[in-house]
Every structure is written in C-alpha cells, then in structure tokens.
Protein backbone atom coordinates (compact mmCIF):
# COMPACT_ATOMS: atom_id res chain seq x y z
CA UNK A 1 -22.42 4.28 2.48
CA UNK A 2 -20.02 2.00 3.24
CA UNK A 3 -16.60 2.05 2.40
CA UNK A 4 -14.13 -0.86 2.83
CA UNK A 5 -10.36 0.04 2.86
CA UNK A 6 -7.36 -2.39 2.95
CA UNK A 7 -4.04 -1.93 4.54
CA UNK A 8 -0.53 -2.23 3.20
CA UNK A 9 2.76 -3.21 3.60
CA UNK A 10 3.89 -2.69 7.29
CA UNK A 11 0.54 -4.48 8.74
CA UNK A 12 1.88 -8.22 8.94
CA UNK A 13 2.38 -9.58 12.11
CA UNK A 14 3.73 -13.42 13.30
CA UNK A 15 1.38 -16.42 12.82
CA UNK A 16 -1.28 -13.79 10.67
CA UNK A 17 -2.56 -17.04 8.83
CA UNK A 18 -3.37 -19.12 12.10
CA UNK A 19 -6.54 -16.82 11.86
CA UNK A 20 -7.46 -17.91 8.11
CA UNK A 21 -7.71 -21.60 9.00
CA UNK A 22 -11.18 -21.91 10.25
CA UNK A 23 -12.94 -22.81 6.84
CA UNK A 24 -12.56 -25.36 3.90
CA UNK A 25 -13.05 -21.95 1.96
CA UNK A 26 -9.83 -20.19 3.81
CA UNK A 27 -8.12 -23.38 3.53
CA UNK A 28 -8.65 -23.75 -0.36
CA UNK A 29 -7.52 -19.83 -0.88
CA UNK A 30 -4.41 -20.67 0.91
CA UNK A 31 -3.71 -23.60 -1.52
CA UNK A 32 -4.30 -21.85 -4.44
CA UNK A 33 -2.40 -19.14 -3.16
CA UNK A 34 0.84 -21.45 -2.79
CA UNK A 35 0.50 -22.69 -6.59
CA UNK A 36 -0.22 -19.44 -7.88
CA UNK A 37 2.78 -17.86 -6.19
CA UNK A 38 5.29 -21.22 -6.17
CA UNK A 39 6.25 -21.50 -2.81
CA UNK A 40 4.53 -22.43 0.32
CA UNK A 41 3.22 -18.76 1.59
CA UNK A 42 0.68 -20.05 4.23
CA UNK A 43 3.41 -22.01 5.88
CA UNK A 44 5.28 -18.44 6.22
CA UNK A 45 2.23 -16.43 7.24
CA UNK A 46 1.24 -19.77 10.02
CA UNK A 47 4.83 -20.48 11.04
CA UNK A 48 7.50 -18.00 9.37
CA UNK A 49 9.34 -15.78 12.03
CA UNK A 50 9.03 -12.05 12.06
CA UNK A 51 12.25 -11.54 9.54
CA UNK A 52 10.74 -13.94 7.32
CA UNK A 53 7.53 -11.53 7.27
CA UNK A 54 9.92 -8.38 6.43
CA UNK A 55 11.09 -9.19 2.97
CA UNK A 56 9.04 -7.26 0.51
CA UNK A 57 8.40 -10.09 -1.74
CA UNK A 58 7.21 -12.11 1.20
CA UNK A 59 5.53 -9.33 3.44
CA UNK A 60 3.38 -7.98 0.16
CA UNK A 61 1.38 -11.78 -1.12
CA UNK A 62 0.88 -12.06 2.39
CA UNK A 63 -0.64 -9.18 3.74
CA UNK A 64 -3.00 -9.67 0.26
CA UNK A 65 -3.88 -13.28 0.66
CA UNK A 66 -4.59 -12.06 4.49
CA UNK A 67 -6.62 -9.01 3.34
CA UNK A 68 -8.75 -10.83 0.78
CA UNK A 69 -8.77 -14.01 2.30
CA UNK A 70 -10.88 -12.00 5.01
CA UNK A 71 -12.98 -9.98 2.58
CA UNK A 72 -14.13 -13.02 1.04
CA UNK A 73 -15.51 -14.69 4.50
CA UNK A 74 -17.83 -11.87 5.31
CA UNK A 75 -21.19 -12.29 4.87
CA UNK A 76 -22.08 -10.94 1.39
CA UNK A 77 -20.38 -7.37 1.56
CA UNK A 78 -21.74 -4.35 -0.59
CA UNK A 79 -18.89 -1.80 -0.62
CA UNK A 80 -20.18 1.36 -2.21
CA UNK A 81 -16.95 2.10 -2.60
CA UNK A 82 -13.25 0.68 -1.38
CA UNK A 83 -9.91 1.85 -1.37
CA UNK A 84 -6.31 0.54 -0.41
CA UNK A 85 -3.09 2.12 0.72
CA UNK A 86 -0.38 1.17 -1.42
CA UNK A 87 -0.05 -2.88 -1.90
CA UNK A 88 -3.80 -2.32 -0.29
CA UNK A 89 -5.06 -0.92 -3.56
CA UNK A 90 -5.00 -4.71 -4.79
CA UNK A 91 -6.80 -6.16 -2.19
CA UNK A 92 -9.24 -3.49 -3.23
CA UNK A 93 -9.47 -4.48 -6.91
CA UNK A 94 -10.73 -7.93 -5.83
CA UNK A 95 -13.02 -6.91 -3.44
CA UNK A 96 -14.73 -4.74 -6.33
CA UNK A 97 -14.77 -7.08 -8.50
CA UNK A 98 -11.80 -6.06 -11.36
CA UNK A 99 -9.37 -8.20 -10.52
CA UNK A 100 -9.66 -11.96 -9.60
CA UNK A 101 -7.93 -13.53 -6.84
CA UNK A 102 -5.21 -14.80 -9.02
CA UNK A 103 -4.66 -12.18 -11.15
CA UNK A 104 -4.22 -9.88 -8.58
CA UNK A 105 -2.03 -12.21 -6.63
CA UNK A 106 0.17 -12.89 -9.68
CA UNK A 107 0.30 -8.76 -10.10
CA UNK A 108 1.58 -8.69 -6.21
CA UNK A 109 4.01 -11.30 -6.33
CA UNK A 110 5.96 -9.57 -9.26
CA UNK A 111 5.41 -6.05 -7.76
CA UNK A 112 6.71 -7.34 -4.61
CA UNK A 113 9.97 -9.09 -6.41
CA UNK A 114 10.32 -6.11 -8.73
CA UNK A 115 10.57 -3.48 -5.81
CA UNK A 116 12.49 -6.30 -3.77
CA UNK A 117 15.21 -5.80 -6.97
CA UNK A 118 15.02 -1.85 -7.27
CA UNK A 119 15.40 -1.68 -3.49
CA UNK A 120 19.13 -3.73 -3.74
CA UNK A 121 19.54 -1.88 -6.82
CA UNK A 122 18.64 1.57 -6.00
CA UNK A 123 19.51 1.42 -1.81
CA UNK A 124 16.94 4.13 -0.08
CA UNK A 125 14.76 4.75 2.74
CA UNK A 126 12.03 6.53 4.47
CA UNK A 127 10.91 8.69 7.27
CA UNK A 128 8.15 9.78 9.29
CA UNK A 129 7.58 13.74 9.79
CA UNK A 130 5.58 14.40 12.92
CA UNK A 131 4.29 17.64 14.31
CA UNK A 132 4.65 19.75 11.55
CA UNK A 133 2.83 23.26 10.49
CA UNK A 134 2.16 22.31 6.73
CA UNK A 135 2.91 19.53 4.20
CA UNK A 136 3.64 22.79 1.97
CA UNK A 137 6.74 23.13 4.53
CA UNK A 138 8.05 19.26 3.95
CA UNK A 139 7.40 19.37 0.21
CA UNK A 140 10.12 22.48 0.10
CA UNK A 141 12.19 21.03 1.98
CA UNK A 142 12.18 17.87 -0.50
CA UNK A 143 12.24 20.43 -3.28
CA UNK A 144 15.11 22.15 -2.49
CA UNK A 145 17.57 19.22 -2.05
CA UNK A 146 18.23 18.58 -5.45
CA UNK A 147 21.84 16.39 -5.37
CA UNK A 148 19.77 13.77 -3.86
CA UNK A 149 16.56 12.26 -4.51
CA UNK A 150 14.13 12.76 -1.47
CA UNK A 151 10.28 12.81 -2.38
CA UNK A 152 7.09 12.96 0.31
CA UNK A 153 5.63 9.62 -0.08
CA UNK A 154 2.96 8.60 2.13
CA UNK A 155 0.14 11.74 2.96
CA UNK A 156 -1.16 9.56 5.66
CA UNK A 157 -3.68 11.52 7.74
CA UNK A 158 -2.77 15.75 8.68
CA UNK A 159 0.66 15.98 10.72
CA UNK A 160 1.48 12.90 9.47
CA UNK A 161 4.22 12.60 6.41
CA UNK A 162 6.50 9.84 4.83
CA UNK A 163 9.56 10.92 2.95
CA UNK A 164 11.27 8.33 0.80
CA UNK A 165 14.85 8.69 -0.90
CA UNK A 166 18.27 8.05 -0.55
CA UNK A 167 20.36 7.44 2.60
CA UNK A 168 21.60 11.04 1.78
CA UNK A 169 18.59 12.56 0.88
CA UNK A 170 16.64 11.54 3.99
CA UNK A 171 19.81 12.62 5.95
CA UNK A 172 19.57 15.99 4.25
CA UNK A 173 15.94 16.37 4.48
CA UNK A 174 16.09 15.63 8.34
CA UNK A 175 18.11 18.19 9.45
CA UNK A 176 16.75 20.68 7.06
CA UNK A 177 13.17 19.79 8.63
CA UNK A 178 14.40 19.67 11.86
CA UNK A 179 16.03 23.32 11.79
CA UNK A 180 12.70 24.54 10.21
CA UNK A 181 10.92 23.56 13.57
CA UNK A 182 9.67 20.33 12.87
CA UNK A 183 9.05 18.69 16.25
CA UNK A 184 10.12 14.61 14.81
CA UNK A 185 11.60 12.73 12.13
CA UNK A 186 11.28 9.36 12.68
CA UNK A 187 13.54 6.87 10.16
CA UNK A 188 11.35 3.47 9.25
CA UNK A 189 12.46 0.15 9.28
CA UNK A 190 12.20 -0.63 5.79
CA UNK A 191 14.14 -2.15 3.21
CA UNK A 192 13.85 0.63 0.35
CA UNK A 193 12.82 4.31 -0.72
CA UNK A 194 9.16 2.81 -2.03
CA UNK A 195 6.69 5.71 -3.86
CA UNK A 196 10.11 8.05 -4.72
CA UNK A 197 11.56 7.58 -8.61
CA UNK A 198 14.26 5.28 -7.22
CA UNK A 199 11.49 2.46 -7.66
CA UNK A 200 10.93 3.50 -10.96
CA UNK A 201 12.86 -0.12 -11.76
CA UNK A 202 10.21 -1.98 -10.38
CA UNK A 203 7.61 0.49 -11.81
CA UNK A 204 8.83 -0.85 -15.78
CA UNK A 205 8.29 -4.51 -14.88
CA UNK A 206 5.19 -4.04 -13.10
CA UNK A 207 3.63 -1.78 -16.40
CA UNK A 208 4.43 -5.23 -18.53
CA UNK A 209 2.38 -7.48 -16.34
CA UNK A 210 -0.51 -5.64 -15.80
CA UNK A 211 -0.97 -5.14 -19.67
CA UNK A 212 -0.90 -9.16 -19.90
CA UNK A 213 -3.94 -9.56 -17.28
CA UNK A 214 -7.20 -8.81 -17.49
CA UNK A 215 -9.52 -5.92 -16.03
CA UNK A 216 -12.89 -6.31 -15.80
CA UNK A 217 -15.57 -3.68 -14.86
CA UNK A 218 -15.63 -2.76 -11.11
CA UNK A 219 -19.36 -2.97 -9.25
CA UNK A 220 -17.63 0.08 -7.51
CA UNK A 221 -15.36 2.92 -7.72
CA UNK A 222 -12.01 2.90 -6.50
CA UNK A 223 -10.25 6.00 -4.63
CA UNK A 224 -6.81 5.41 -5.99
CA UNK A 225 -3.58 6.16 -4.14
CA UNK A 226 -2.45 8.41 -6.98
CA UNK A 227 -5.08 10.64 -7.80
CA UNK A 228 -7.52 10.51 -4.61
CA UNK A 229 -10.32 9.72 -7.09
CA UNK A 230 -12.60 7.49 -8.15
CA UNK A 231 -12.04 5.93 -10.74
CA UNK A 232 -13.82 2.74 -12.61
CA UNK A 233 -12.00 3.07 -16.31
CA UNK A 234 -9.70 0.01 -16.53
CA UNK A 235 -7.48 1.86 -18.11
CA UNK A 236 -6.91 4.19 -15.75
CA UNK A 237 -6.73 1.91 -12.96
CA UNK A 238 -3.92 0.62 -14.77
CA UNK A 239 -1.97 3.81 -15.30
CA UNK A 240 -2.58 4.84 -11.45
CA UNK A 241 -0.98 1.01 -10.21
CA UNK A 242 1.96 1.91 -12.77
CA UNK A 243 2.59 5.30 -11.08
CA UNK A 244 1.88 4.39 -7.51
CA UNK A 245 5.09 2.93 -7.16
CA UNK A 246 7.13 6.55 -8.03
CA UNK A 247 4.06 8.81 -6.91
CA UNK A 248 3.01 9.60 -2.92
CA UNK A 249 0.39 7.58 -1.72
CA UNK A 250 -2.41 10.17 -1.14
CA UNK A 251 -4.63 9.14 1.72
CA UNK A 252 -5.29 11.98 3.40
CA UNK A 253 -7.22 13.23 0.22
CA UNK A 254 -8.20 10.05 -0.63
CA UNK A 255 -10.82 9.79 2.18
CA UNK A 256 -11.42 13.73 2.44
CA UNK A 257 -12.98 12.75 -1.25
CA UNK A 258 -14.77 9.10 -0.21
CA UNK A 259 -16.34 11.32 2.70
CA UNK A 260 -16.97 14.24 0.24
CA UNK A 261 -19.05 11.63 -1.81
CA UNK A 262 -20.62 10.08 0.61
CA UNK A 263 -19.19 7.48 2.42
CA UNK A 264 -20.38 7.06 6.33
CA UNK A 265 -18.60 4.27 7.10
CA UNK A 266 -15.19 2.78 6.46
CA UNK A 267 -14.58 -1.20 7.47
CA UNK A 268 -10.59 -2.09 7.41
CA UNK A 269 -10.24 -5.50 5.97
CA UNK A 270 -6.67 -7.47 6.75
CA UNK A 271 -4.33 -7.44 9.31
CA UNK A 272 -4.07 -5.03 11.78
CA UNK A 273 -5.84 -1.46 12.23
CA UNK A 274 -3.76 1.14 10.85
CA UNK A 275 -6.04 2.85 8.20
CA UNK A 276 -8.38 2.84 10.81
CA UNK A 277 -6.74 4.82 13.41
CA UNK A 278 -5.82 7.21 10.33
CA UNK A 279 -9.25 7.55 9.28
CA UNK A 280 -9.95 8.62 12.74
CA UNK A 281 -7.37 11.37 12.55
CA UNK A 282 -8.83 12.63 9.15
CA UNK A 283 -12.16 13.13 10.40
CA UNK A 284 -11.40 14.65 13.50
C-alpha cells in the first residue's frame, strides 16, 4: 500500500519553483496561486533569496504550492493513504481529495500570517533533543518547569525530539536535559515556539476560517499530526488542524500506525527529503 507523505515548514530551499516550470499545468497552478494568495509567490519561490524563504507567511504557501504542485504532475497517483507533518497535513488534504487547491491554499496563507502574528506576539523558540534514553525523560523535564511554558513538539522519529516554548523555558529545559544525561540540545533557527500553547493566537483565527470552507469526503484516510490516526470525518479533520498548532506533531506514531495498517511504501512529495530519512529511522 502506498502511502504518500508531505513535508513541512523547514524544507524550502532557493529557486524551489525553477523546478515547477516545465508544464502549462505547473505554470497555471503558479498563477492561480498568486491571485489566490495576492502577491506574486512564484516570483519568491523562482527568484526570492533565502531570508525571503524564512518568513512563516512566505516559507508555509510555498512549500504547499511546491508540495502539491508536484503531487498533481504525477502520473495518476492512488495513495491508500497520505499524511503530512505539520503545514504538510494540507498538502495532504488535497492530495486526498478534501480540500481543493484553493481552499487549502487560502487555509495556509492565514495559518501562516496568523502564527507569523502569535510568533511577534508571543516571542518563543524550539530545540532539538538528540541522544536521549526516553521521550518519557524530556516530557518530565517539560513538566516540571512550570514558570515557563516549554512543551515537546515535534515526535519526529525515536531519539529524535522538538521542544517549543519560551526563550526561558527552552533555556530551562536545556540545562535540566543536559544534567539528566542527554547527549545534545540543539536550538533551531526559527522564528517562534510553533505546536506549544503560545500559538494558541494563531490557533483562534485559524478555527474561524476553516469553519467558512468546505470539506469534502476524502478517497483516503488521513494519519493526522494530532492523534496518529486515521481519520476521514470532516469534522474531525477540522478539530485535529485547530489543535495542531498547540499540540506535538506526532510522527513517530503516526507511521508506527500507517505501517500497523498496512502501508509498504511511503513516497515524499515536495521539497526536499526529510520525512523520508525519518521514515527510515522509524522502521529501522
């Protein structure tokens, strides 16, 4: 069964849309792309430099339009099932069929402003834990600072951990991982504390859209970030995008359960080859 998983924020990379321009097809996307989202993205994603690419409301539309942009130029794909991490899980709803292109573009571009606010609003951060004995260990660790707000974020594959929260809280976190034996903590280079209840901003405005657009009936399941299910209810779909943006991104479990029912095969669609490398880790 195969399985087709999309990538997130992170993932962009200089001139990604020189790679898109090799059909009328890609070329028409693009366009409609740039109305739906009122400013000229394809010239960012062809030209724009690599701090153009970083700003969240930039970085997020693009690595979509890329993702599903390239899902739509294979040659009829049958996911059984698909999946994304984070912004991916949008990329995902098009390619199985509940979302269309603009809808879930319009959905990115005000998740991506939203979070863009909360993260000037609400200034945070994140960090990777490396070489660890147990997420049990990092969770109380994040548990037990409670005058700041530090959350695990990202289950990305075993011995691999984001933390998002404060300047403090990552701070405090560090050092009290550190002195429990953990071998790394690696601070990211990104512009906010994203999956931790200091997006919870972004989180209100994104709740309001979503119950303006319409959802239709997926031809597959999704494994959502959130609950590391599948899930094909609408109206759950829309609950899990609400809560993804305070709640860890769980992909560790999330493809432990896609294997678990059945899936042989997982093809990364967008830019780069993150989720593939930490596919490779979970199966191992």
């Amino acid at each position: 069964m195969t399985t087709y998983v999309f990538p997130g924020q992170g993932s962009q990379f200089k001139g990604m849309g020189n790679d898109l321009c090799g059909t009328q097809k890609a070329l028409e996307l693009l366009g409609l792309a740039d109305s739906v989202i009122g400013f000229s993205l394809s010239d960012v994603m062809k030209n724009g430099s690599n701090e153009d690419l970083k700003r969240t409301d930039v970085t997020q539309p693009a690595i979509f339009v890329h993702s599903v942009i390239t899902y739509l130029l294979l040659d009829n794909p049958t996911p059984a099932m698909v999946a994304g991490h984070s912004l991916g899980e949008f990329s995902a709803l098009v390619a199985n069929g509940c979302l269309s292109f603009e809808n879930a573009l319009k959905l990115v571009s005000i998740r991506a402003q939203a979070m863009q606010k909360a993260c000037e609003q609400n200034p945070g951060t994140m960090a990777a834990v490396l070489g660890y004995s147990s997420d049990e260990l990092v969770e109380e660790v994040c548990a037990n600072i409670s005058d700041d707000v530090v959350v695990p974020a990202n289950y990305n594959a075993p011995g691999q951990l984001v933390i998002s929260g404060s300047v403090a809280g990552i701070e405090k976190a560090t050092e009290k991982l550190k002195a429990a034996g953990v071998k790394r903590v690696l601070k990211l280079p990104v512009g906010g504390a994203f999956h931790s209840p200091l997006m919870q901003p972004a989180a209100a405005e994104l709740e309001k859209a979503i119950h303006e657009l319409q959802f239709n009936v997926p031809v597959c399941a999704i494994y959502q970030n959130v609950t590391a299910k599948a899930e094909t209810d609408a109206t759950f779909i829309k609950k899990n995008l609400i809560a993804q943006l305070t709640a860890p991104v769980r992909w560790t479990q999330s493809v432990k359960q896609m294997l678990t029912d059945g899936a042989t095969e997982f093809r990364e669609i967008g830019p780069g080859n993150v989720l593939t490398g930490l596919v490779g880790k979970i199966r191992a």
